[in-house]
Protein backbone atom coordinates (compact mmCIF):
# COMPACT_ATOMS: atom_id res chain seq x y z
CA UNK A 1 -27.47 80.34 5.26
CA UNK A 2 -29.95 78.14 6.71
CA UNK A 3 -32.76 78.65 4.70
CA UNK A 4 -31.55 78.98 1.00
CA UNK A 5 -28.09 77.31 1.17
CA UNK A 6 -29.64 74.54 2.42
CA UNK A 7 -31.90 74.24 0.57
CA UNK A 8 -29.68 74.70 -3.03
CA UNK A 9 -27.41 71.35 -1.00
CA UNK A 10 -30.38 69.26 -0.45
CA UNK A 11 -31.68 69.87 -4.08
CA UNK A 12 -28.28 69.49 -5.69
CA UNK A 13 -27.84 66.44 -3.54
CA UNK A 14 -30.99 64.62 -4.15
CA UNK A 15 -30.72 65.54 -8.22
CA UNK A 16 -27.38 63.89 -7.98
CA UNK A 17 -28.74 60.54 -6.10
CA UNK A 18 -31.70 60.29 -8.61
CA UNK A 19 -29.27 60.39 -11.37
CA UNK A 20 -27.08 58.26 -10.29
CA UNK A 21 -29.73 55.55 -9.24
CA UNK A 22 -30.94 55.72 -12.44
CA UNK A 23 -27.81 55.07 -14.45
CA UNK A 24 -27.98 51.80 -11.80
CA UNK A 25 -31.28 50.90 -13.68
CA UNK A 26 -33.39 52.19 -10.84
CA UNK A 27 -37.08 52.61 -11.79
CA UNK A 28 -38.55 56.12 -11.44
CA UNK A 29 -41.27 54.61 -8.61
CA UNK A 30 -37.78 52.85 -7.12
CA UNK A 31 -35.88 56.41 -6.97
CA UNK A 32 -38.77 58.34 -5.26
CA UNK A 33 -39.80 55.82 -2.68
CA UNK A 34 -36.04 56.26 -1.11
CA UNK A 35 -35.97 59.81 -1.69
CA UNK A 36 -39.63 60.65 -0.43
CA UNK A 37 -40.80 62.09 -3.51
CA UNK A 38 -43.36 61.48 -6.11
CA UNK A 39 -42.27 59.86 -9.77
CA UNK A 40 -43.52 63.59 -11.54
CA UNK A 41 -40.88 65.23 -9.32
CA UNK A 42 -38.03 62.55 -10.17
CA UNK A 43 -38.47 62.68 -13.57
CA UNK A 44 -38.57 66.61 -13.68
CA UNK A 45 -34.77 66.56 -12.34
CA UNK A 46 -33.79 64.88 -14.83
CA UNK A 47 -34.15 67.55 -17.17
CA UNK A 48 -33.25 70.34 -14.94
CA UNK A 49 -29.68 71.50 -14.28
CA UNK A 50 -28.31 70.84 -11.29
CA UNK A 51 -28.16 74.29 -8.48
CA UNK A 52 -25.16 76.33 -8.39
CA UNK A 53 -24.16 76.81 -4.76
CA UNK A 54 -21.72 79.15 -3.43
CA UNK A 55 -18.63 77.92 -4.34
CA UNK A 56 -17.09 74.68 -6.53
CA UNK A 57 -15.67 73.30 -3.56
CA UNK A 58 -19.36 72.98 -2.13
CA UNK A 59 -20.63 71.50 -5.58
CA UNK A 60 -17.65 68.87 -5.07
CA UNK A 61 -18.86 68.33 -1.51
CA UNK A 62 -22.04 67.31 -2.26
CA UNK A 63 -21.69 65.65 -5.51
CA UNK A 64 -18.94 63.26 -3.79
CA UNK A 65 -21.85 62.23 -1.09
CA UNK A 66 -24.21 61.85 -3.33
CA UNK A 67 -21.87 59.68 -4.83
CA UNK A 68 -21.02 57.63 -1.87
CA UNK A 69 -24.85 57.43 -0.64
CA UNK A 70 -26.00 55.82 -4.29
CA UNK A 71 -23.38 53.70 -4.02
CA UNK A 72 -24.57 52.25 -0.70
CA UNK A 73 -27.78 52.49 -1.98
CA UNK A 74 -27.10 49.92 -4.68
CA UNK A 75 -25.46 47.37 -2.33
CA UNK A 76 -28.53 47.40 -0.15
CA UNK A 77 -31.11 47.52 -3.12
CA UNK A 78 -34.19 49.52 -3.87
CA UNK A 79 -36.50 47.47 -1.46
CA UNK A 80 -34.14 48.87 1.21
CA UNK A 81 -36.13 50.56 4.59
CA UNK A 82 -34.30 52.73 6.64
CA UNK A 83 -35.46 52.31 9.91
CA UNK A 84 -33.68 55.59 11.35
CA UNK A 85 -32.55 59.17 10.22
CA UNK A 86 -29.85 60.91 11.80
CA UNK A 87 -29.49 65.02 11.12
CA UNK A 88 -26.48 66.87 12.05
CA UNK A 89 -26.50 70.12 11.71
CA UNK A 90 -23.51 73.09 13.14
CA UNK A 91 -23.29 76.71 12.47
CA UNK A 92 -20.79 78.54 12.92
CA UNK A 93 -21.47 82.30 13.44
CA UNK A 94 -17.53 83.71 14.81
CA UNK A 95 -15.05 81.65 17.14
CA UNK A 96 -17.10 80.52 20.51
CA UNK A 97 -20.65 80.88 18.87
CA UNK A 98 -21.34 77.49 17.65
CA UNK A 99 -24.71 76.13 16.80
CA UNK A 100 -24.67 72.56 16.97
CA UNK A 101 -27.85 69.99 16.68
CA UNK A 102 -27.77 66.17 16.43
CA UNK A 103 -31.04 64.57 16.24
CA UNK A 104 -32.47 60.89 15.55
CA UNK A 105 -35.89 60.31 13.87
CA UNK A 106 -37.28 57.09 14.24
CA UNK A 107 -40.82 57.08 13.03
CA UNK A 108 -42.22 56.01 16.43
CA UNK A 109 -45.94 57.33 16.80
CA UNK A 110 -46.91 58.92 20.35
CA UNK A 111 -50.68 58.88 19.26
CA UNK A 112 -51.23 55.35 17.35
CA UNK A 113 -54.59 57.41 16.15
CA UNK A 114 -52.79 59.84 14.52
CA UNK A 115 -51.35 58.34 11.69
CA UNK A 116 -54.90 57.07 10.78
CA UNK A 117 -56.23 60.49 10.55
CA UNK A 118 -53.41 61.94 9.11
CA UNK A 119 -53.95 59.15 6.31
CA UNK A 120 -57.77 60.21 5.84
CA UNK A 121 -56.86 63.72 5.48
CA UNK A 122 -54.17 62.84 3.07
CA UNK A 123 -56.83 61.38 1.23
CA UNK A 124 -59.20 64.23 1.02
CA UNK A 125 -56.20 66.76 0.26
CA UNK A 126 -55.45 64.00 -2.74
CA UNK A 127 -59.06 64.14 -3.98
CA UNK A 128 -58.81 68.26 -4.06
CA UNK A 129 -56.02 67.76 -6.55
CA UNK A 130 -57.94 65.66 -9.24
CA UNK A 131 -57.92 67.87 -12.61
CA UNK A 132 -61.95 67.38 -12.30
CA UNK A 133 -61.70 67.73 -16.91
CA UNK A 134 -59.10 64.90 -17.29
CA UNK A 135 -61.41 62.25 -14.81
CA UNK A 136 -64.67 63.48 -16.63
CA UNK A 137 -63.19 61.47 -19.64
CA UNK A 138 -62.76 58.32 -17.94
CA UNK A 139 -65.45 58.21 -14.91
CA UNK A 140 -66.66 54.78 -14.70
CA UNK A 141 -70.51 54.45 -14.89
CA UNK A 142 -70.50 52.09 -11.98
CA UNK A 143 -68.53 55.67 -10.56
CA UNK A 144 -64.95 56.15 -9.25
CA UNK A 145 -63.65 55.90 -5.74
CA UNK A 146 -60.17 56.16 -3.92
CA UNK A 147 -58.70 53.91 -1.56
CA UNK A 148 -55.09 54.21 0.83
CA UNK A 149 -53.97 52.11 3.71
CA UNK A 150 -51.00 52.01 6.07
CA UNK A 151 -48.11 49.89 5.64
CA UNK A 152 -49.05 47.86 8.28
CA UNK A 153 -52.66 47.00 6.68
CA UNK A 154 -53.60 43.68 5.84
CA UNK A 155 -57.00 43.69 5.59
CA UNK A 156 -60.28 45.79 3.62
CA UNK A 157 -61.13 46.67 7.41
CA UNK A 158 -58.06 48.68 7.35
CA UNK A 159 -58.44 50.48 4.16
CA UNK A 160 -59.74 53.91 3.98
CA UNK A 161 -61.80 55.09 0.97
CA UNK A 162 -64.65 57.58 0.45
CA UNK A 163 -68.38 56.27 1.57
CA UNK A 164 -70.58 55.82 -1.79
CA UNK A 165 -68.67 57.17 -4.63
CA UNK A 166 -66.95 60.00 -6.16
CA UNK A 167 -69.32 61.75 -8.50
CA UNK A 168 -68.76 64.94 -10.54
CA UNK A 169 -72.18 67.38 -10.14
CA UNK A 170 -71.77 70.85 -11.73
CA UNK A 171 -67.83 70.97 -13.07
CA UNK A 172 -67.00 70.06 -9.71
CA UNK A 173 -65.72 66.43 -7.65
CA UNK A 174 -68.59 65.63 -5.67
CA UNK A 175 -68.51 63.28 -2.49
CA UNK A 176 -71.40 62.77 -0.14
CA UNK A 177 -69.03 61.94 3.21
CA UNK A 178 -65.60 62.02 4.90
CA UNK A 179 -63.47 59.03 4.24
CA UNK A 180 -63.15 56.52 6.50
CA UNK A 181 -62.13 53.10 7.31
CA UNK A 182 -64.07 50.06 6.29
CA UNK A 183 -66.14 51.52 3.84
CA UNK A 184 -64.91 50.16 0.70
CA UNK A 185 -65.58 46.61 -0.35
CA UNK A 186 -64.55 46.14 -4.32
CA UNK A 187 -61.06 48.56 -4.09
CA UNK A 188 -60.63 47.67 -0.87
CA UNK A 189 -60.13 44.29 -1.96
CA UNK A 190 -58.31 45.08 -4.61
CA UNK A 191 -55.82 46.54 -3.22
CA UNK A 192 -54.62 44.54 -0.47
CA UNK A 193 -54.50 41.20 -3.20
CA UNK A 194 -51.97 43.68 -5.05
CA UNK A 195 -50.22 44.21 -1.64
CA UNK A 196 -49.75 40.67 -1.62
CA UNK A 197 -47.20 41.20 -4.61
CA UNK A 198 -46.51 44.74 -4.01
CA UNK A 199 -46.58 45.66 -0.38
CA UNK A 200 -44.87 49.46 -0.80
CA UNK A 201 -48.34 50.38 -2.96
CA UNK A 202 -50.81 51.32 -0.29
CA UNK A 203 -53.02 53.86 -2.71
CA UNK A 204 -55.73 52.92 -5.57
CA UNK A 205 -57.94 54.23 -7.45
CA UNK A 206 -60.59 52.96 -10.18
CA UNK A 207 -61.16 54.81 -13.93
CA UNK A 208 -62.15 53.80 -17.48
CA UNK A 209 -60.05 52.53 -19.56
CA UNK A 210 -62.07 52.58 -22.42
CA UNK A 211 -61.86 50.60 -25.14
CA UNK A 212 -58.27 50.35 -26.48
CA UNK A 213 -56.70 47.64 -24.01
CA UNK A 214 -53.42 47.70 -26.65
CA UNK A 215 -53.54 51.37 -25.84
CA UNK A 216 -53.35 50.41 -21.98
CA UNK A 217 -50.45 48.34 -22.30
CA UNK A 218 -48.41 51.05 -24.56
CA UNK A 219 -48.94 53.69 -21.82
CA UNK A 220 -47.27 51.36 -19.17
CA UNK A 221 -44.97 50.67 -20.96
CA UNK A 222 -43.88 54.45 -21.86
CA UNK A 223 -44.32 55.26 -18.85
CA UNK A 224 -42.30 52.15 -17.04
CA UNK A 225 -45.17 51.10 -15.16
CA UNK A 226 -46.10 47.68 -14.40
CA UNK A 227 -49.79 46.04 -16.03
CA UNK A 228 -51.40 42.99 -15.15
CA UNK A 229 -54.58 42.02 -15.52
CA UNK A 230 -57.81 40.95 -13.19
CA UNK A 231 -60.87 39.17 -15.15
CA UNK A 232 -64.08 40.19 -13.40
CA UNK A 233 -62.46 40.96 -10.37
CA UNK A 234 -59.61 38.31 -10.00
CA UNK A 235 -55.89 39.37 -9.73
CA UNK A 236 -53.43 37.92 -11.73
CA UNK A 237 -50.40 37.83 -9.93
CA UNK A 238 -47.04 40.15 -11.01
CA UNK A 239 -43.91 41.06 -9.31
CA UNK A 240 -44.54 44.62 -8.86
CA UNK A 241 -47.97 46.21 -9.83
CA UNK A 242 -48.37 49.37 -10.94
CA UNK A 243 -51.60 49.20 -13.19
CA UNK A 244 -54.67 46.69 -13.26
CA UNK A 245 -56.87 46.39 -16.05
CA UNK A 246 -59.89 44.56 -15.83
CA UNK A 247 -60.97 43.89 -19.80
CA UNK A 248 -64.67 43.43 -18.55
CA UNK A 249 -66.99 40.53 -20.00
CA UNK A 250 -70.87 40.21 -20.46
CA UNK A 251 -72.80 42.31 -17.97
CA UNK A 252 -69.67 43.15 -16.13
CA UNK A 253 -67.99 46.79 -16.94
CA UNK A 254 -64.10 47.03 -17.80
CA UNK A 255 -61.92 49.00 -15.22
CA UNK A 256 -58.51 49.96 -14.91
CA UNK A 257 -56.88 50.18 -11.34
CA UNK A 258 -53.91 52.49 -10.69
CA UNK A 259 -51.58 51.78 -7.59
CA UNK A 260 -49.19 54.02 -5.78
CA UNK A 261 -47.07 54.13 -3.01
CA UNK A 262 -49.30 57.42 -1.31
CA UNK A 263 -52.52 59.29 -2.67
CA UNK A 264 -50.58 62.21 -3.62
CA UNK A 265 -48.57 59.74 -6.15
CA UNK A 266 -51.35 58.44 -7.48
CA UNK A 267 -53.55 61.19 -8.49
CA UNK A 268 -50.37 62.68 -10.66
CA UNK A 269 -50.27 59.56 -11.81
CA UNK A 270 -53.77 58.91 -13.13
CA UNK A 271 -53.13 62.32 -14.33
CA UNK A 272 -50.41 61.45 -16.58
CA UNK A 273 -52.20 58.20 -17.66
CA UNK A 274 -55.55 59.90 -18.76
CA UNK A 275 -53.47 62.85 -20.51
CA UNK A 276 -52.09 59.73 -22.83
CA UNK A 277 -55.69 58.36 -23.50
């Protein structure tokens, strides 16, 4: 009732919206910043079929919401923010016994200092999930590092990245401290120019990109992800930035940037990138 019904709607219902977004030209990256899920997950549902819940009537129920919410969805537009979340929820276990809840989230922080750490740890949990084979390929020689900010950042101060770099010793992702704010110059950098352009990416990291730049650009595009460039360093502008590639020049080593709206995001997405190189 509560645990697996719920469940099945939510799924059903959030399959439906992606779907339905995407028919309205949505971009993958679009689709799982409203829905609060990663790009790998969206484009799983899409070959998945949709849960069977208890009875057609439900299926209608939630397929005619979905409808209604993607359809509001497309009036406002993908760069849409909701700035409150409202959950009703009632149970009804015989006549009289009634379990009824109606609750407002707003996002408002009690302990400003808590959504910094809980950034830094997301950071260190995103680092754990590197495939440590697929970024042996591509480490840098100048070695690799990853970056993530708030939403509210605006400057390298308030960027949080690993101290020295990310090595690999042994098989194993190597990294000398905790991450912490301030400690990134290069990336930091790097990323809030891109936020200029793209303020929803808040997430970076550095690889490789060996020596195929046509190869670069056919990846982003297969994958629907936005390239621009940045010779020795300098950002050319784009309307949405998904991908940087620095082509490198005399005494200065080529690099390609990913971006992401959250670290989580953007290791599956370096993932998927390196799998294609």
């Amino acid at each position: 009732m509560l645990g697996r019904d719920g469940s099945a709607w939510l799924e059903r219902l959030h399959m439906q919206l992606a779907r339905n977004l995407k028919s309205a030209n949505w971009s993958q990256a679009e689709i799982a910043d409203i829905l609060g899920s990663t790009q790998s997950t969206i484009s799983r549902m899409a070959h998945r079929n949709l849960p069977e819940l208890a009875g057609t009537s439900d299926e209608s129920t939630i397929d005619g919401w979905a409808h209604e919410i993607s359809m509001a969805l497309r009036q406002l537009g993908p760069s849409a923010k909701p700035s409150r979340t409202r959950f009703v929820m009632e149970v009804a276990f015989a006549p009289g016994q009634v379990l009824r809840f109606d609750k407002s989230l707003t996002g408002t922080d009690l302990d400003s200092d808590q959504e910094q750490t809980s950034l830094l740890k997301r950071l260190e949990w995103a680092v754990s999930r590197i495939d440590v084979n697929r970024l042996s390929e591509v480490m840098p020689a100048v070695g690799m590092n990853i970056a993530c900010c708030l939403d509210s950042s605006r400057s390298k101060a308030e960027v949080a990245a690993f101290p020295g770099k990310i090595t690999i010793v042994e098989g194993k992702i190597r990294h000398h401290e905790t991450p912490k704010f301030g400690v990134s110059n290069h990336l930091a950098n790097m990323l809030i120019d891109a936020r200029v352009h793209d303020s929803g990416k808040t997430a970076i990291l550095n690889i490789s990109p060996g020596n195929d730049n046509e190869k670069i650009e056919a990846i982003c595009e297969d994958l629907d992800l936005n390239l621009t460039f940045a010779p020795k360093g300098e950002l050319v502008p784009h309307q949405g930035i998904d991908v940087i590639l620095d082509e490198g020049a005399f005494g200065w080593e080529p690099a390609l940037y990913i971006l992401a709206h959250n670290p989580l995001e953007l290791v599956d997405r370096m993932h998927r990138i390196v799998s294609m190189l």
